[in-house]
Structures are given as structure tokens and as C-alpha cells.
Protein backbone atom coordinates (compact mmCIF):
# COMPACT_ATOMS: atom_id res chain seq x y z
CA UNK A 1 -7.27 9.95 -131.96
CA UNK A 2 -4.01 9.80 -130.31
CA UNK A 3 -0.74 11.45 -129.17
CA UNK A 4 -0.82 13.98 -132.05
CA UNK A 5 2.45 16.36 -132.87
CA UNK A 6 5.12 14.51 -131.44
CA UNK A 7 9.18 15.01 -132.36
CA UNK A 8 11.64 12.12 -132.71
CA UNK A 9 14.20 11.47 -129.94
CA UNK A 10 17.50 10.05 -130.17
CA UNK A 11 16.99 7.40 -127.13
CA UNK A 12 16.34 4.08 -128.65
CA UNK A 13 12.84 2.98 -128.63
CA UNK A 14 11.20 6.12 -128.05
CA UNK A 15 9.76 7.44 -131.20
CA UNK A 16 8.18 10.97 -130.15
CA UNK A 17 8.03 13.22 -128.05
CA UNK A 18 4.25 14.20 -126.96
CA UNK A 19 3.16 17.95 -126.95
CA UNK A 20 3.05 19.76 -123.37
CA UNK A 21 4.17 16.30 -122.20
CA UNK A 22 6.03 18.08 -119.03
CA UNK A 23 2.79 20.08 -118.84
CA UNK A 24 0.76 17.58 -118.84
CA UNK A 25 2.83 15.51 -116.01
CA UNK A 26 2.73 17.83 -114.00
CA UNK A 27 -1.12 19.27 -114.47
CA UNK A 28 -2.33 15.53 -113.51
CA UNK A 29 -0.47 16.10 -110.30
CA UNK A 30 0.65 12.16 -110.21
CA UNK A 31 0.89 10.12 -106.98
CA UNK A 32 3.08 7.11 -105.82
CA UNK A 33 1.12 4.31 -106.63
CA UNK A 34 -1.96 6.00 -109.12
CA UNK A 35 -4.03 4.78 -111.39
CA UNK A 36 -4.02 6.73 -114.86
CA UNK A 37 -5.44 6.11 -118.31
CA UNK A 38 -4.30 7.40 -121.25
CA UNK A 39 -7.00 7.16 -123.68
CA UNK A 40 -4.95 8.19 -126.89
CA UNK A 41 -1.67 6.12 -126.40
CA UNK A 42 -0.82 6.75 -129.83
CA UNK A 43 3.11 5.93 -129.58
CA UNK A 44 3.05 6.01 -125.37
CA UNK A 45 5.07 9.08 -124.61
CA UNK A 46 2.57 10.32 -121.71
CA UNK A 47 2.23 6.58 -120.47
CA UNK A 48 6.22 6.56 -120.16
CA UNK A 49 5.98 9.78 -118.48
CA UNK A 50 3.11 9.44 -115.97
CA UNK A 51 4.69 6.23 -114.65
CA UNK A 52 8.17 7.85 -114.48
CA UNK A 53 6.18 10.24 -112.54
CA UNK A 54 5.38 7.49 -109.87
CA UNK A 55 1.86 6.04 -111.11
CA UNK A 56 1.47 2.23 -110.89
CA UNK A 57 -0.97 1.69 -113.80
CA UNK A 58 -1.37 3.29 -116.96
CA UNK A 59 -4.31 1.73 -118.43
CA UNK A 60 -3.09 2.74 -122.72
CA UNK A 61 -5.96 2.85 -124.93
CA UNK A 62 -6.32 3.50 -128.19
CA UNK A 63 -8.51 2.43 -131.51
CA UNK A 64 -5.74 2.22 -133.88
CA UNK A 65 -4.50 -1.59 -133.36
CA UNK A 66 -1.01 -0.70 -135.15
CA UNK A 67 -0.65 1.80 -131.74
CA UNK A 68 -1.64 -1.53 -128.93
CA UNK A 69 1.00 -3.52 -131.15
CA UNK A 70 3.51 -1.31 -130.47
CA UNK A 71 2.55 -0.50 -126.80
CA UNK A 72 2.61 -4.23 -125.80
CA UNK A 73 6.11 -4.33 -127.18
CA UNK A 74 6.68 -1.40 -124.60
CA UNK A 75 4.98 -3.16 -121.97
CA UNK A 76 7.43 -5.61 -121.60
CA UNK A 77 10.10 -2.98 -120.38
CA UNK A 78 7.71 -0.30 -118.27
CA UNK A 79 5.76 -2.39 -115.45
CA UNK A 80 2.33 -1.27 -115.18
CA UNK A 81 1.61 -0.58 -118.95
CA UNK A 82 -1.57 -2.32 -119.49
CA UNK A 83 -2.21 -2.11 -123.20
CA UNK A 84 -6.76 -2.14 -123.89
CA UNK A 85 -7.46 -1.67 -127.68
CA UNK A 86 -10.99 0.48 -127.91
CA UNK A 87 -12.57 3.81 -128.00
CA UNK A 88 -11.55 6.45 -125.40
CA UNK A 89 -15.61 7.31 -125.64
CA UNK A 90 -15.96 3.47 -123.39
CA UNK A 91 -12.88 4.89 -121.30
CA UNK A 92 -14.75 4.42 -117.86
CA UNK A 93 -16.02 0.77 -119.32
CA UNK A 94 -12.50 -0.35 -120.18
CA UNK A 95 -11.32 0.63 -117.16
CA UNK A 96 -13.50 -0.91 -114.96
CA UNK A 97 -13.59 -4.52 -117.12
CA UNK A 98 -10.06 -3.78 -116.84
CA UNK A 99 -10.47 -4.37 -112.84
CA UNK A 100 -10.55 -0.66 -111.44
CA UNK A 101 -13.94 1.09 -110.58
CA UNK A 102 -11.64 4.74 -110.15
CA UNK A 103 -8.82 5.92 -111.64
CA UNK A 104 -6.60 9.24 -110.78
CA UNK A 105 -6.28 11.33 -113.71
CA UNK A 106 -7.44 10.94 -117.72
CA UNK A 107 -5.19 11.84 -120.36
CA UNK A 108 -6.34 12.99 -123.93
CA UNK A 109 -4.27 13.93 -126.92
CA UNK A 110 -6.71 14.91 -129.53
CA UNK A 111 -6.07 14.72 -133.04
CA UNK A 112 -3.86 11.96 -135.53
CA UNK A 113 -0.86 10.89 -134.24
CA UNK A 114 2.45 11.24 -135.66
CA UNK A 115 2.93 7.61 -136.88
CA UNK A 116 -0.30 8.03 -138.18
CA UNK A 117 0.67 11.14 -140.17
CA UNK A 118 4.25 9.69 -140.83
CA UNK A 119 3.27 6.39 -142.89
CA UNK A 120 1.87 6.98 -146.25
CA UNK A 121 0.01 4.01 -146.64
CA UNK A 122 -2.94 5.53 -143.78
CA UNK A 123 -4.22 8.06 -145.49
CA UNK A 124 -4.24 10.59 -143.29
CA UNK A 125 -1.64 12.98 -144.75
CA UNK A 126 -1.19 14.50 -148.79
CA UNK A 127 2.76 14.89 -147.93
CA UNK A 128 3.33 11.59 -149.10
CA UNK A 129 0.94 10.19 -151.90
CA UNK A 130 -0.97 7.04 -150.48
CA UNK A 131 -4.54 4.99 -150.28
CA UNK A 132 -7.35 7.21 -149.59
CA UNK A 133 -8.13 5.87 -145.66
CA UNK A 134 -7.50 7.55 -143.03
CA UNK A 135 -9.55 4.98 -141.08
CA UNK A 136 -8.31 4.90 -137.48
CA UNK A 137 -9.30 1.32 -136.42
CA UNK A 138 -8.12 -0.18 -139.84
CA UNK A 139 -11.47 -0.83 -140.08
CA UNK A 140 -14.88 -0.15 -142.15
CA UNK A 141 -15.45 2.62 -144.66
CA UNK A 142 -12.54 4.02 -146.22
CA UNK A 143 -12.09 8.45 -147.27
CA UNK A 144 -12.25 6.35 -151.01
CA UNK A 145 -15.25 4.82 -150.19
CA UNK A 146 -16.74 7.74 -147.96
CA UNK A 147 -15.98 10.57 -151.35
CA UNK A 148 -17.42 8.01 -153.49
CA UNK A 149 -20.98 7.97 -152.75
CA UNK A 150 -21.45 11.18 -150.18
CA UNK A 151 -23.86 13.84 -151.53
CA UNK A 152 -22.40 17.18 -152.43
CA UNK A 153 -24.15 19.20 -150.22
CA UNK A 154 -23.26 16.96 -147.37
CA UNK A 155 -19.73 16.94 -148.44
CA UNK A 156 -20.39 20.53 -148.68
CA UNK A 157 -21.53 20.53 -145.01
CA UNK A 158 -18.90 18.40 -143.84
CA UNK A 159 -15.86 20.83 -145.33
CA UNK A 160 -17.43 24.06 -143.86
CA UNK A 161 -18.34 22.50 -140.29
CA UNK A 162 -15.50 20.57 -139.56
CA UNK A 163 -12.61 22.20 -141.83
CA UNK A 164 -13.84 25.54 -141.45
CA UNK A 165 -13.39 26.23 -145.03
CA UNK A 166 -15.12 28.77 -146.68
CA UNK A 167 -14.92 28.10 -149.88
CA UNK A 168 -16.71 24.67 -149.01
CA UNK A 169 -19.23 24.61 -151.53
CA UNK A 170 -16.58 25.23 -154.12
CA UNK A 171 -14.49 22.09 -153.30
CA UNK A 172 -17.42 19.33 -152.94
CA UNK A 173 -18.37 20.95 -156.38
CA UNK A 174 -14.65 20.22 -157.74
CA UNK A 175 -14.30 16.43 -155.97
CA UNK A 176 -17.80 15.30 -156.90
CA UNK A 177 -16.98 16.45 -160.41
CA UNK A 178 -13.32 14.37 -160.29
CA UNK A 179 -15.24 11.67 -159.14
CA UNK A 180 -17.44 11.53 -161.99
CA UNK A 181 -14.57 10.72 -164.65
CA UNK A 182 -12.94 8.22 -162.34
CA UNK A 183 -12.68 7.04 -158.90
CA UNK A 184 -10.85 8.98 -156.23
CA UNK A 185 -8.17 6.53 -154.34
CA UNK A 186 -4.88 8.68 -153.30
CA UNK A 187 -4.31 11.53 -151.19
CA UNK A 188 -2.22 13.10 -153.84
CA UNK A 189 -4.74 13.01 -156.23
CA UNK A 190 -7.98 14.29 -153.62
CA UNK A 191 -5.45 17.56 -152.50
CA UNK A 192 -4.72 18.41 -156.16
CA UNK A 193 -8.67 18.63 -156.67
CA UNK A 194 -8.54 20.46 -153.81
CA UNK A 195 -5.71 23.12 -155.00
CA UNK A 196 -7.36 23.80 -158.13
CA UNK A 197 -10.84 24.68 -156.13
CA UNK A 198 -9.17 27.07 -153.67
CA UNK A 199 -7.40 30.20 -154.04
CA UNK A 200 -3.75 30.01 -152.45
CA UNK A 201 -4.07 30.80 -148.51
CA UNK A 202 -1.41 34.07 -147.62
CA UNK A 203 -0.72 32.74 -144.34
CA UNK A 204 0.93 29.93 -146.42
CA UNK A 205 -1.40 27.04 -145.40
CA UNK A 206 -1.51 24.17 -148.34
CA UNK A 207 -5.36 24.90 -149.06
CA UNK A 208 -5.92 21.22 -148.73
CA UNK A 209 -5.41 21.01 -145.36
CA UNK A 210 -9.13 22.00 -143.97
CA UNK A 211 -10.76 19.44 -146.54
CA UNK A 212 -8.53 16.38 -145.37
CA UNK A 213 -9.14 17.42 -141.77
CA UNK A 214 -13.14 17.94 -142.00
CA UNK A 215 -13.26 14.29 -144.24
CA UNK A 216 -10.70 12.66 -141.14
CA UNK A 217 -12.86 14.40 -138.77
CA UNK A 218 -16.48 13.08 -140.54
CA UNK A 219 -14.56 9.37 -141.30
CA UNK A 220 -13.75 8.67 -137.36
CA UNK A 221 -16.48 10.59 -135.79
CA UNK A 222 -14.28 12.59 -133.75
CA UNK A 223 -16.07 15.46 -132.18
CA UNK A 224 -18.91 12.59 -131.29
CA UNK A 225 -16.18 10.61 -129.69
CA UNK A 226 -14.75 13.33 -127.85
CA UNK A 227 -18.43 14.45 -126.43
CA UNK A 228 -18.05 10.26 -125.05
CA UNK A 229 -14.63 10.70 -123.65
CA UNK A 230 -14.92 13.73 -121.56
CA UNK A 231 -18.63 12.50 -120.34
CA UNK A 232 -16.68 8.89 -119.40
CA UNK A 233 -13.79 10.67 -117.90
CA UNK A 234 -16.32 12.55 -115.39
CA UNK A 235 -17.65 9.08 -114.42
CA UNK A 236 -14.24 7.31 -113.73
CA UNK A 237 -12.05 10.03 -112.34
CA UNK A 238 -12.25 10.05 -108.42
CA UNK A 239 -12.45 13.26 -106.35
CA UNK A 240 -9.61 14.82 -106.69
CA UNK A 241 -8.81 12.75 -110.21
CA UNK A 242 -7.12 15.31 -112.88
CA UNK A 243 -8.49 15.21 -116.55
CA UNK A 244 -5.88 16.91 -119.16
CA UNK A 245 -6.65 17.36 -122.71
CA UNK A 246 -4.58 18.72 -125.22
CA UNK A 247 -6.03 19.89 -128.50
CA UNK A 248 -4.72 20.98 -132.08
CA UNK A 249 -7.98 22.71 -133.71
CA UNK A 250 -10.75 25.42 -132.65
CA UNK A 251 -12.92 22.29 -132.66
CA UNK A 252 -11.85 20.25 -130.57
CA UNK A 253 -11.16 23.22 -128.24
CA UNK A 254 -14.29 24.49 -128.26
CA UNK A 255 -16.07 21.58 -127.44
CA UNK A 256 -13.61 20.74 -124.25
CA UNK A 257 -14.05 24.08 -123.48
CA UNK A 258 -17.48 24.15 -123.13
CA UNK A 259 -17.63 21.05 -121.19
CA UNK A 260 -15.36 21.97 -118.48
CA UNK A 261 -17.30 25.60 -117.96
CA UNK A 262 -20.33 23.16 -117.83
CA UNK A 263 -19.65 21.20 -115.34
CA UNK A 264 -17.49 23.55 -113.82
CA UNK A 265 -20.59 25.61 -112.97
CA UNK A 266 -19.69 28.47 -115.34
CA UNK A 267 -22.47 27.74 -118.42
CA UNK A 268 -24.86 29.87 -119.93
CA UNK A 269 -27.11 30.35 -117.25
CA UNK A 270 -30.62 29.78 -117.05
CA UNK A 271 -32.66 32.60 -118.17
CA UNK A 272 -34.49 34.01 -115.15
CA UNK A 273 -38.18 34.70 -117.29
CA UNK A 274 -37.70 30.47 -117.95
CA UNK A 275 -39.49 27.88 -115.37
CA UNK A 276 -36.72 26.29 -113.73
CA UNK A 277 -37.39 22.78 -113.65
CA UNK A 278 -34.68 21.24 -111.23
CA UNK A 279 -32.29 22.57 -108.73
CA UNK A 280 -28.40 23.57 -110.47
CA UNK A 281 -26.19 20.82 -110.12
CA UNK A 282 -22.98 20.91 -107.85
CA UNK A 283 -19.93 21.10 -110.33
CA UNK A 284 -18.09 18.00 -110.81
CA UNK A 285 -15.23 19.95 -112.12
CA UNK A 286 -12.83 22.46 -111.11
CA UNK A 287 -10.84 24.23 -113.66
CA UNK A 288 -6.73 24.01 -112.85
CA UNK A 289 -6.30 26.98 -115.04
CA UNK A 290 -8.48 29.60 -116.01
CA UNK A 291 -6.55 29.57 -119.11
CA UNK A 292 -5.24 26.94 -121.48
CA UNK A 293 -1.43 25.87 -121.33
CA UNK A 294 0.32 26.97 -124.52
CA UNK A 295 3.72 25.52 -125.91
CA UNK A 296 6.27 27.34 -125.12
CA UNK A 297 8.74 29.33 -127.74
CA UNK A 298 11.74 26.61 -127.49
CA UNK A 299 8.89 23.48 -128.37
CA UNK A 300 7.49 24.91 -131.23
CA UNK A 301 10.55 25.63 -133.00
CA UNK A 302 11.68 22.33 -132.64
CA UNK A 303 7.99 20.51 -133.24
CA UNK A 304 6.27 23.03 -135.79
CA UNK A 305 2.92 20.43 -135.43
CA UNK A 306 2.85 22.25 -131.75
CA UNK A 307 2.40 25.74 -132.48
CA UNK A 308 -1.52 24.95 -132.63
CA UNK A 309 -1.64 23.14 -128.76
CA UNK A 310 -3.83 23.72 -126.44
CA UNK A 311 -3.95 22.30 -123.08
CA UNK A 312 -7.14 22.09 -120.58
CA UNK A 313 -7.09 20.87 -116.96
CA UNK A 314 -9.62 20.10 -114.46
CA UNK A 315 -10.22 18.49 -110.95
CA UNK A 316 -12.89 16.36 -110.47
CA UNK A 317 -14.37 17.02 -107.37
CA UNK A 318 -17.25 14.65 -105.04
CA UNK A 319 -19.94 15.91 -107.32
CA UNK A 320 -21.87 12.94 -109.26
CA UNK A 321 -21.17 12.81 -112.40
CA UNK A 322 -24.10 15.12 -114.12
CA UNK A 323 -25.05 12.69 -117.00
CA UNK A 324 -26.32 12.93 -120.15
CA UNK A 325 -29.23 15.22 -119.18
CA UNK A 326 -26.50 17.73 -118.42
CA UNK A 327 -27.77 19.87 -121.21
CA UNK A 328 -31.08 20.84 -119.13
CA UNK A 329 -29.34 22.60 -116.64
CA UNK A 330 -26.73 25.36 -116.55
CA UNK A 331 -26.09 24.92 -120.11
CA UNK A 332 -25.01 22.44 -123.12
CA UNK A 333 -21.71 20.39 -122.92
């Protein structure tokens, strides 16, 4: 997942524009001399900014190795730009076998990244036909290979949980028929399955968009990679260290929500007629804003992929980090 929604520029070698980017400069609160990591470098916009902002290191990670190609080209001209191909879920591990045992602030842009969406041949998009992929390491099981042998009710399962659709049942019926009389290999041909299976949507939606996004979603293990990242960005970030995350779906912004109100000390409480089997842990967050950031009118007419941003900031504060028991107290991540 990285630097998803972007708009091109006009200065040479800067492909996009990141979502909220000032926002997101200027939540992390950057100091001369930080250390950051941007664990979704995706085509580097918030690296270039955060060091323009005065941070020393930018640690850019990111699973797609198309994304480190291109940030080691940008390396060259940004001192500091340390390029680490991997999962943001290892964040904390990268950084430290990267030589730092704290960093200052953690940067996430949820979601597929423009380049991603922009190049037919990744699968990740039905506006330009391509290969059924939409693998974001390049690597492993393809969407072909994924609608080729996945049961129907788990397909079923995987449209209504993660695309929110609710005629879910409807379009595993319609693929898993398709892929009887032949296999399924382009995005063209999976969102005209699609069409046929669901009526047309009046706010104007294509209807295939939940069923790509719930298969993308399934493919890359994103919401389980997400639960990783914020958990590693809580061990990492020193006190005082600013996470920002920026999300493009109720998913995603659900489950960051949640997290932050957990270890922000604002959970679902324990119930009173329960046993209470261990003292309530100190928060190692702070929310930044009670609220999320939104776009503001001027960005989303000019970058219509921002209209769905969200933006969540938090402080880490000299709490430990509450671990992956977290769940036992105060309320689930």
C-alpha cells in the first residue's frame, strides 16, 4: 500500500502530488535533524516533503519493488533518502536493522498508489484492460490465480466484507459461473462480469469498483498489514514521535480509528459486573485531532481520487508500547 490519490505536477521528476501532503507535514510536527519513515513511499512525495521540512532521514519503505527502483533514482538528488524494500507491518524491524532504535514520526498512505493505478499491466484498475494481478510485491498468487480456484461463498465473503457490496452473493455467483466456460485473466473482462451481476449504482459509481477493491484488499492482505503497521509504529515512535495516516475507505478508517481510541485510552471500557484481571494501561497515544483532517474544496477538484481522504494523527507519548495483548484491556485494536 502506498501514496494513494496523487495528481501530476509540472516540475520535472516529481510525478504526484500526495493527498493532505501539507497536512500531513505539518501534523508530524518535523524537527531539524529527525528521523522519519515513510512506510508507503509509493512515488516519494511525503519523503520529499518531510525532508524539505528539515528531517535528516527518511527511512522510504515500500513492498512494491517498481516504487524502491524509482526512489533510489530519487535518492541520488535528496540526501537522507534511504530507500528499504519490505512490509510497513516490519516497520520498527527495518528501521532498527536499518541502524536507528527510534524514529520521530510514521507516515502511512493507505491504499494503491497512483502508478500503481496508472499502468495497465498491474492489475489493479478496469480503466485500462490488463493482466488480472494486482499483486503488490510482483510476487506470488495472482487476482487470475486467486478467482480461479476460491470457493464461492468465500468469494462471497470476501466481496461483502471488504467491498461492502451488497449484492455480494450475486457477483461470486456470476464470476464463478464465467470461470467455468473459461479462465478469467483481464480486468476488463472480471468488471464486465461484474456489470452484468449488479444493478447500476445512482450515485454513479462503476458497480465494479467494490469487487476489485475487496479481491485487492483479500490478494495483499491489507487490513492484516495495517493491524502490523500501526502496532510497529507504537513500538518505534519515541515520546513525542507523530504517527499520520491517511486513508481512502471506511475500512481502513475504521480500523485506524479504533486503534488510536485504544491506545489513546478512549476504548470500550471494561464492563464493571466483569473480573478485572490487570490494571488499565497508560495510553501510548494522544490524539492530535479529535477529528480526522479532510481535503479541502480546492484539492479535490483538482485530484477527484481525494474526495474520499481521511487523515488521523497521534502523539506517542512515554507509555510502553501495549502489545499484542492489547485486546484484554480497555478494548480491541
Amino acid at each position: 500500500m502506498s501514496d494513494a490519490s496523487k495528481t501530476p505536477e509540472n516540475a520535472p521528476g516529481d510525478i504526484h502530488i500526495p493527498v493532505l501532503r501539507d497536512e500531513v507535514v505539518e501534523a508530524l510536527n518535523v524537527r531539524p535533524g529527525g528521523v522519519h519513515v515513510d512506510g508507503t513511499f509509493g512515488a516519494g512525495g511525503y519523503a520529499k516533503a518531510i525532508l524539505a521540512a528539515g528531517a535528516s532521514t527518511v527511512l522510504g519503505i515500500d513492498r512494491d519493488p517498481d516504487a524502491i527502483a524509482r526512489g533510489r533514482e530519487l535518492a541520488a538528488s535528496h540526501p537522507g533518502l534511504v530507500m528499504i524494500q519490505g512490509r510497513f507491518g516490519d516497520l520498527d524491524r527495518l528501521a532498527r536493522d536499518a541502524g536507528h532504535d527510534g524514529v520521530d514520526g510514521v507516515t502511512l498512505d493507505l491504499g494503491v498508489s497512483s502508478p500503481q493505478l496508472d499502468e495497465a499491466e498491474r492489475g489493479f484498475s478496469f480503466r485500462f484492460d490488463g493482466p488480472l494481478d494486482m499483486r503488490m510485491e510482483r510476487a506470488g498468487e495472482t487476482a487470475a490465480d486467486y478467482l480461479a480456484t476460491v470457493e464461492e461463498a468465500d468469494l462471497a465473503g470476501v466481496i461483502k466484507d471488504f467491498g461492502e457490496e451488497r449484492f455480494s452473493r450475486r457477483v461470486a455467483r456470476a464470476i464463478c459461473r464465467a470461470r467455468d466456460e473459461g479462465p478469467i485473466t483481464r480486468t476488463g473482462q472480471l468488471a464486465d462480469i461484474i456489470r452484468k451481476a449488479v444493478p447500476k449504482s445512482k450515485d454513479g459509481i462503476d458497480p465494479a469498483t467494490r469487487t476489485f477493491q475487496a479481491i485487492r484488499i483479500a490478494l495483499n492482505d491489507e487490513l492484516g498489514e495495517l493491524d502490523r503497521g500501526l502496532a510497529a509504529a507504537e513500538r518505534i515512535l519515541r515520546p513525542a514521535g507523530r504517527l499520520a495516516v491517511v486513508t481512502f475507505h471506511s475500512l481502513e478508517d475504521r480500523v485506524v480509528k479504533r486503534f488510536l481510541q485504544s491506545r489513546g485510552g478512549k476504548g470500550p471500557g471494561v464492563s464493571r459486573h466483569m473480573p478485572q484481571t490487570a490494571a488499565p494501561r497508560a495510553p501510548s497515544f494522544s490524539l492530535v485531532h479529535r477529528k480526522p483532517v479532510l481535503p479541502g474544496e480546492a484539492e479535490t477538484r483538482r485530484n477527484p481520487r481525494a474526495r474520499s481522504a481521511k487523515l488521523r494523527v497521534a502523539e506517542r507519548t512515554a507509555a510502553p508500547a501495549w502489545g499484542s495483548d492489547a485486546a484484554l484491556v480497555g478494548g480491541a485494536a
